[in-house]
Protein backbone atom coordinates (compact mmCIF):
# COMPACT_ATOMS: atom_id res chain seq x y z
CA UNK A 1 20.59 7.42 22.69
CA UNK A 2 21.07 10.69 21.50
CA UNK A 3 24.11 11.46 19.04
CA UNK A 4 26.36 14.50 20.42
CA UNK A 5 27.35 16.51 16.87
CA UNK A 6 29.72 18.95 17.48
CA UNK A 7 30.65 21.71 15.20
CA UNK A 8 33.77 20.25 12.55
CA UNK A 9 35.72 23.29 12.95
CA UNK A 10 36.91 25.49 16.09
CA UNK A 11 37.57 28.82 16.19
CA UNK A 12 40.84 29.49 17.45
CA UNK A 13 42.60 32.94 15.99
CA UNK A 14 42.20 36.14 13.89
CA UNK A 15 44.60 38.02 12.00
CA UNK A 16 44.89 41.18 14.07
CA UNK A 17 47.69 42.74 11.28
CA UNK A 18 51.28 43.22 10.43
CA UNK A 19 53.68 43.09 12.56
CA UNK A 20 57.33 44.54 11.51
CA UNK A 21 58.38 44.69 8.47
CA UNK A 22 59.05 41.23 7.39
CA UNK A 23 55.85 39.73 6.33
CA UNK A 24 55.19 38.37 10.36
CA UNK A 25 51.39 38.55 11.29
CA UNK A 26 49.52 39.47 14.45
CA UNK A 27 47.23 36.60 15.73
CA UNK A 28 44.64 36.87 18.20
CA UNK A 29 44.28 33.91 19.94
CA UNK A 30 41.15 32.74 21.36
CA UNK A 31 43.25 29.48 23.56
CA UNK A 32 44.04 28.63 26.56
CA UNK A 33 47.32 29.63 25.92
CA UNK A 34 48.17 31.93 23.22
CA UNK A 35 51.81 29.89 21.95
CA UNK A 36 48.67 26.43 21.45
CA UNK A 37 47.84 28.66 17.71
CA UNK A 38 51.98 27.74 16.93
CA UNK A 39 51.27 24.09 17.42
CA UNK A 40 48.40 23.47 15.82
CA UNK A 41 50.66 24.82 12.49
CA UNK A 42 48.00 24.34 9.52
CA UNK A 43 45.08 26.93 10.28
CA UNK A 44 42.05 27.03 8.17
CA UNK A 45 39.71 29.45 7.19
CA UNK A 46 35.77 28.96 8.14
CA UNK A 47 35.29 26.89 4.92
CA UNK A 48 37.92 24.49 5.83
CA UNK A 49 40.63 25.96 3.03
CA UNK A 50 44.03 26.79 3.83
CA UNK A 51 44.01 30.02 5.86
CA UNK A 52 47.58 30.08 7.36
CA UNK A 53 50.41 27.75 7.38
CA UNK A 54 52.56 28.96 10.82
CA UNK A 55 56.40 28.38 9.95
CA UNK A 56 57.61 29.94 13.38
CA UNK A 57 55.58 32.17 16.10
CA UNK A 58 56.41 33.62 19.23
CA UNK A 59 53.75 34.63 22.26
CA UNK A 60 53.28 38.28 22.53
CA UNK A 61 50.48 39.97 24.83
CA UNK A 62 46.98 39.21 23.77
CA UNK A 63 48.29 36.26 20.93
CA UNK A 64 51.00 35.63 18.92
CA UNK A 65 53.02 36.54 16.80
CA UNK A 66 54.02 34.19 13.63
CA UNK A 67 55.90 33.67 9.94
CA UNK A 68 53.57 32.07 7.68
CA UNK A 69 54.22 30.27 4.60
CA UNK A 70 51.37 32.24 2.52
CA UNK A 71 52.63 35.67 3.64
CA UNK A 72 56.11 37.54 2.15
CA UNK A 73 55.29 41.12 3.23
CA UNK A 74 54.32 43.66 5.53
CA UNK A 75 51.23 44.10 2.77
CA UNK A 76 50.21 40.97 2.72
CA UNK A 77 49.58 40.50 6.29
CA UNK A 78 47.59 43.95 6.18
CA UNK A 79 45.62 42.33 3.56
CA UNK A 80 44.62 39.37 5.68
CA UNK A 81 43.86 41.76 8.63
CA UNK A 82 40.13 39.98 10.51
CA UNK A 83 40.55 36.37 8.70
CA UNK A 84 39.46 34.59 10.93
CA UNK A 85 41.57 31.06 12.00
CA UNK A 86 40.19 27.56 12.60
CA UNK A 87 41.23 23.99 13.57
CA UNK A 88 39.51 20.99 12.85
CA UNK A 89 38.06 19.53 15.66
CA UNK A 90 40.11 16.46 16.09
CA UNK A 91 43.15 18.31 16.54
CA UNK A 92 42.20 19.90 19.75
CA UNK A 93 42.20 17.99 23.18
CA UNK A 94 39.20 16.48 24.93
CA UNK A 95 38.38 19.04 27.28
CA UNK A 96 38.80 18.20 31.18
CA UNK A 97 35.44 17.10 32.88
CA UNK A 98 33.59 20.30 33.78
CA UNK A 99 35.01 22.41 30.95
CA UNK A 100 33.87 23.13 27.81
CA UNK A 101 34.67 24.71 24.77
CA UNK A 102 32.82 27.36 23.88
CA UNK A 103 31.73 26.72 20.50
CA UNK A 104 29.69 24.06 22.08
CA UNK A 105 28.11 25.82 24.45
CA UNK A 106 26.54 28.14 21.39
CA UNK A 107 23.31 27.42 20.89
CA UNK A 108 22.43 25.26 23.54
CA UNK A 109 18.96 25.48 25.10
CA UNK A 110 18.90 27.27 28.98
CA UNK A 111 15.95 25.60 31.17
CA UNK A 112 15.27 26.28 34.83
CA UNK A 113 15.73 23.36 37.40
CA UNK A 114 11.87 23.37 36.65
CA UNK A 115 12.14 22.76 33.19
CA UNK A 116 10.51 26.11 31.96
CA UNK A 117 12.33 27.28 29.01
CA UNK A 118 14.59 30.41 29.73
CA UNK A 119 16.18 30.57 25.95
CA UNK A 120 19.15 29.89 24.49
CA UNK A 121 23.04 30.52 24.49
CA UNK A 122 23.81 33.29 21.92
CA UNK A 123 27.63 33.67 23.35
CA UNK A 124 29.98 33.54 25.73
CA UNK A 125 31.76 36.51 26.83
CA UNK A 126 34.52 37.09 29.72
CA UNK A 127 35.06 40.71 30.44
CA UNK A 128 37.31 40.03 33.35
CA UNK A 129 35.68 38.76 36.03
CA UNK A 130 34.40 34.95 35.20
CA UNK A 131 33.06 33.50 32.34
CA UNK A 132 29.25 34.86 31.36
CA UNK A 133 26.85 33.38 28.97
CA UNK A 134 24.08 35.72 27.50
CA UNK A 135 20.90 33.79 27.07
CA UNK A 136 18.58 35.17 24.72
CA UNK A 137 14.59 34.52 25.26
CA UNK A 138 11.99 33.21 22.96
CA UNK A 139 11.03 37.56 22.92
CA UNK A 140 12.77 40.31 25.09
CA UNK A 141 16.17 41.08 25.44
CA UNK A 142 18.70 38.94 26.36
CA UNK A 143 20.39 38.63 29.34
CA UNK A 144 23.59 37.63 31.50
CA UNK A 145 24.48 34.56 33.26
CA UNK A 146 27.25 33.50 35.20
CA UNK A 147 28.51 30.99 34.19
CA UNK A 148 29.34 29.19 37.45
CA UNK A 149 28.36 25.80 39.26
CA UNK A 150 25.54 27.86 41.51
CA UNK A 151 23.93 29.88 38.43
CA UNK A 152 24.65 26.60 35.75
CA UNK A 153 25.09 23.59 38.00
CA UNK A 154 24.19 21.24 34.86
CA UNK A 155 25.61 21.55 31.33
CA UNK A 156 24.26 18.38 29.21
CA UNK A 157 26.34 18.69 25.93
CA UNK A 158 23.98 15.42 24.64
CA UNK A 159 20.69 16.93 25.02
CA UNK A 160 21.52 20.23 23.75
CA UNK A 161 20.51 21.89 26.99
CA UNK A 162 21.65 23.47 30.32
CA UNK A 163 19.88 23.67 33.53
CA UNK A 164 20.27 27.36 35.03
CA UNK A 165 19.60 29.24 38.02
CA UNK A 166 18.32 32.56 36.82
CA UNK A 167 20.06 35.95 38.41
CA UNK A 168 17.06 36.79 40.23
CA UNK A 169 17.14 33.67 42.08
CA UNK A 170 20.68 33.34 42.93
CA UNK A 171 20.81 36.25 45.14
């Protein structure tokens, strides 16, 4: 049986700035739901130290926005402006059947129904209208794929792969 290793640490925020005058910061989220960066409290940078410590936050469009232990000014929180914000693993929910979260999706290999080998997930993007990942081929440019039942109608997290329907024979 294959072992399923998922990544130890999720991405979940970045410091977008200052916000007022008072030491708050400006966090990005990358949840669900933005206020879900206020519960998880203790937020970690990408080598697992302490990033931020959230005291208090409130949602505001596009995140949140939150005291922190680590920051007393309006300069500090400049400073930390980009740091990027993780959770360990455990501390996030098991996802629903049929979702997935998308640092597991990274990586994963894209085959056709066939089996041919159409590449792999680089990322996955949403400009608005649906979830897309962008596959990128063994040579060539990458390239966009809904990511939808009819254009991914199997997602196996164990093997590392997904079976895809490529674009061109969707339509």
């Amino acid at each position: 049986m294959t072992e399923l290793i998922l990544a130890p640490l999720v991405l979940v925020g970045r410091v977008a700035g200052a916000f007022g005058v008072r030491g708050e910061v400006r966090l990005t989220s990358f949840t669900a739901a933005p206020e879900a960066l206020i519960g998880y409290r203790d937020l970690k940078r990408a080598d697992g130290s302490v990033g931020l410590t959230l005291l208090s936050g409130r949602p505001v469009k596009g995140g949140v926005v939150a005291r922190c232990a680590e920051v007393p000014t309006r300069e500090a929180a400049e400073k930390l402006r980009g740091l990027e914000l993780y959770v360990s693993r455990a501390a996030l929910p098991e996802p629903d059947e049929d979702e997935f979260y998308v640092t597991d999706l990274i990586g994963l290999a894209v085959e056709a129904p066939d089996g041919a080998h159409l590449g792999v997930v680089r990322t996955v993007r949403d400009f608005g209208a649906g979830d897309l990942l962008e596959v990128q081929p063994a040579a060539g440019a990458s390239w966009w794929l809904p990511f939808t039942r009819e254009a991914v109608p199997e997602v196996r997290l164990a093997e590392r792969r997904i079976v895809a329907v490529p674009p061109e024979e969707t339509e």
